[in-house]
N, C-alpha and C. Protein backbone atom coordinates (compact mmCIF):
# COMPACT_ATOMS: atom_id res chain seq x y z
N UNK A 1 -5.76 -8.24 -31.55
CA UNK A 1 -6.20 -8.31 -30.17
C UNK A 1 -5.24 -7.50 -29.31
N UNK A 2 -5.10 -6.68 -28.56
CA UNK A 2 -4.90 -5.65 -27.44
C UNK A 2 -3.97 -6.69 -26.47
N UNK A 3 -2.95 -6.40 -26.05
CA UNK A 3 -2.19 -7.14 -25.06
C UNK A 3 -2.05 -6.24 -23.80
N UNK A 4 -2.06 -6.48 -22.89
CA UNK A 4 -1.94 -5.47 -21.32
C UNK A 4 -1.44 -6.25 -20.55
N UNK A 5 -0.43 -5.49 -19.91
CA UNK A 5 0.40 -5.89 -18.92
C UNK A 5 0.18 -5.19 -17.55
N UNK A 6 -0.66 -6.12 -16.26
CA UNK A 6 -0.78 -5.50 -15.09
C UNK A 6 0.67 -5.38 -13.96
N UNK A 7 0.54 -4.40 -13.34
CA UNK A 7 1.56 -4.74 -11.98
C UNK A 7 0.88 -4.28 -10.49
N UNK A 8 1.12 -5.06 -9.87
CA UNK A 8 0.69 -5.09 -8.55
C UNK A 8 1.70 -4.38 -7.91
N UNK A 9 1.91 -3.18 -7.16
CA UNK A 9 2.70 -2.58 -6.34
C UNK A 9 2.73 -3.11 -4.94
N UNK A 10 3.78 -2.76 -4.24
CA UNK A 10 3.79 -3.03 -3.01
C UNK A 10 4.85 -2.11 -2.07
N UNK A 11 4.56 -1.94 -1.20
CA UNK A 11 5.78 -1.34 -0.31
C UNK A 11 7.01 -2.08 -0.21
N UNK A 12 8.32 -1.64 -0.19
CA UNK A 12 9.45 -2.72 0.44
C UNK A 12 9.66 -3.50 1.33
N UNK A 13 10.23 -4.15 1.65
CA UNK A 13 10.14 -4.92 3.17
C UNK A 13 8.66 -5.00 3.93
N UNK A 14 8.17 -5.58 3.16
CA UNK A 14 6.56 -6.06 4.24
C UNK A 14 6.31 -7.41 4.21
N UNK A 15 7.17 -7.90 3.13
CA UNK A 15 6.67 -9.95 2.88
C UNK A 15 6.04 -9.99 1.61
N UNK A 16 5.34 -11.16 1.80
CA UNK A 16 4.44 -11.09 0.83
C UNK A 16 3.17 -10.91 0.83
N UNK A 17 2.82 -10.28 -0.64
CA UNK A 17 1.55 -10.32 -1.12
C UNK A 17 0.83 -11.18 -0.15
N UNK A 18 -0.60 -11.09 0.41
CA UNK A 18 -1.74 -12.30 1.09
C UNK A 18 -2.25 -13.50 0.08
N UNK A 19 -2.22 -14.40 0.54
CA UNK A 19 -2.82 -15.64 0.06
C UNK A 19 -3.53 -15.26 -0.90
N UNK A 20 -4.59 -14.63 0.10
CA UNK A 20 -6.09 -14.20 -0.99
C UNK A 20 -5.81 -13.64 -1.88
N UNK A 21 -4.97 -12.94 -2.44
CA UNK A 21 -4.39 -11.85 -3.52
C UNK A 21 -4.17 -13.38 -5.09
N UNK A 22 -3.14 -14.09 -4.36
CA UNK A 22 -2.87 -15.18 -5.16
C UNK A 22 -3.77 -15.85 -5.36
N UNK A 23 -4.77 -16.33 -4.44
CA UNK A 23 -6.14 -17.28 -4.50
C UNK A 23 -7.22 -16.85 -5.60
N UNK A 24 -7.04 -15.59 -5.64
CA UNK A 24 -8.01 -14.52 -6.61
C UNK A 24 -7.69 -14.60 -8.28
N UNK A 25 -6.38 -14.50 -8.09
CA UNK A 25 -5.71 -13.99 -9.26
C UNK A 25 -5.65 -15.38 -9.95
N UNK A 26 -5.73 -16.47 -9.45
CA UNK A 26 -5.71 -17.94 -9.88
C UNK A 26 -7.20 -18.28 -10.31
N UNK A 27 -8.12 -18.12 -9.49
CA UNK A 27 -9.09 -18.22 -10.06
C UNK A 27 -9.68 -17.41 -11.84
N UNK A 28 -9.51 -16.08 -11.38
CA UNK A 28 -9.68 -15.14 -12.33
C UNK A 28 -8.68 -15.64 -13.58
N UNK A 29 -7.61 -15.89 -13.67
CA UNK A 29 -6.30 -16.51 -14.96
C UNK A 29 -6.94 -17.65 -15.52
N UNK A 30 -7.39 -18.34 -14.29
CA UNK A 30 -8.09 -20.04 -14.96
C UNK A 30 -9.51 -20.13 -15.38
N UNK A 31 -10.67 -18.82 -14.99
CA UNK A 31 -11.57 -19.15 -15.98
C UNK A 31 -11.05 -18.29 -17.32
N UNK A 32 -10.21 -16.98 -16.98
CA UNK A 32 -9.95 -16.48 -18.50
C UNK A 32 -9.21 -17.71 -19.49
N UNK A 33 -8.58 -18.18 -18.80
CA UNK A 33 -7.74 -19.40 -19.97
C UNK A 33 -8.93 -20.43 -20.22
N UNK A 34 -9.84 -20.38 -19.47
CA UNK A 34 -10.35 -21.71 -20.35
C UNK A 34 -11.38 -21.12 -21.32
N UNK A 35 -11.79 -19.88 -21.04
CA UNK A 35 -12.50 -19.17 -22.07
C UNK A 35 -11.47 -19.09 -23.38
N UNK A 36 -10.39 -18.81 -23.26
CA UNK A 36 -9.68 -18.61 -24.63
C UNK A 36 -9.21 -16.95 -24.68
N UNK A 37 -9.93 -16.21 -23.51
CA UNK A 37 -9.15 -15.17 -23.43
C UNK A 37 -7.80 -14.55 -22.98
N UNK A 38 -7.35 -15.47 -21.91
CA UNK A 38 -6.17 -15.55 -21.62
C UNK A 38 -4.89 -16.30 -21.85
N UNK A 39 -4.05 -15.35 -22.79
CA UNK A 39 -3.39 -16.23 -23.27
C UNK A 39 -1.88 -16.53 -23.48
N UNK A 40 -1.29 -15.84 -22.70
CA UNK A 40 0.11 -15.96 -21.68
C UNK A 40 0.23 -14.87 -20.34
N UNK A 41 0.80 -16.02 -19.76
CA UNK A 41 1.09 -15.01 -18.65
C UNK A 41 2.71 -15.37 -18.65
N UNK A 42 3.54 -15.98 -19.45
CA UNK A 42 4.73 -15.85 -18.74
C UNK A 42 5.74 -14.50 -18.40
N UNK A 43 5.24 -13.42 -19.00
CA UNK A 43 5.99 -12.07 -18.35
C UNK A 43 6.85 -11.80 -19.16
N UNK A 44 7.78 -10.75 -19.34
CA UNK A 44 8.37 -9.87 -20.11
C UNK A 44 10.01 -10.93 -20.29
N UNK A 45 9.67 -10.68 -21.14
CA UNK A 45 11.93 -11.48 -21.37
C UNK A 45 12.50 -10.61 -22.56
N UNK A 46 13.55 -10.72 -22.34
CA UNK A 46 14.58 -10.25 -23.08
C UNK A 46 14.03 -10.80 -24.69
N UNK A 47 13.59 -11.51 -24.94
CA UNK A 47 13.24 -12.11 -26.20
C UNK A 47 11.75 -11.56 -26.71
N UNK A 48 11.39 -11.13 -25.72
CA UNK A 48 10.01 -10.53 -25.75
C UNK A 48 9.13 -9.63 -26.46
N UNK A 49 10.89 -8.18 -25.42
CA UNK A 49 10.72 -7.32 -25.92
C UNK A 49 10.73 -6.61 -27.13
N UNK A 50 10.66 -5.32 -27.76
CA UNK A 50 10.70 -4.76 -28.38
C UNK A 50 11.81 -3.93 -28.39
């Protein structure tokens, strides 16, 4: 199975990301996980890598 890693860019100093950005991205993570397609999100670590 194919693993992909997204990143969201942003300018410096503006705050944060909008609600809706997070509101989206929560929805979208929680039907992929309950399908069985999503299946970590904890992010890159030192133990991770390659």
């Amino acid at each position: 199975m194919p693993r992909f890693m997204g990143f969201v860019r942003m300018e410096e100093n503006i705050g944060m990301p909008p609600q809706s950005l997070f509101e989206a991205m929560d929805s979208y993570i929680g039907e992929r996980a309950a399908n069985g397609v999503f299946l970590d999100g904890a992010g890159s670590t030192a133990q991770r890598t390659r």
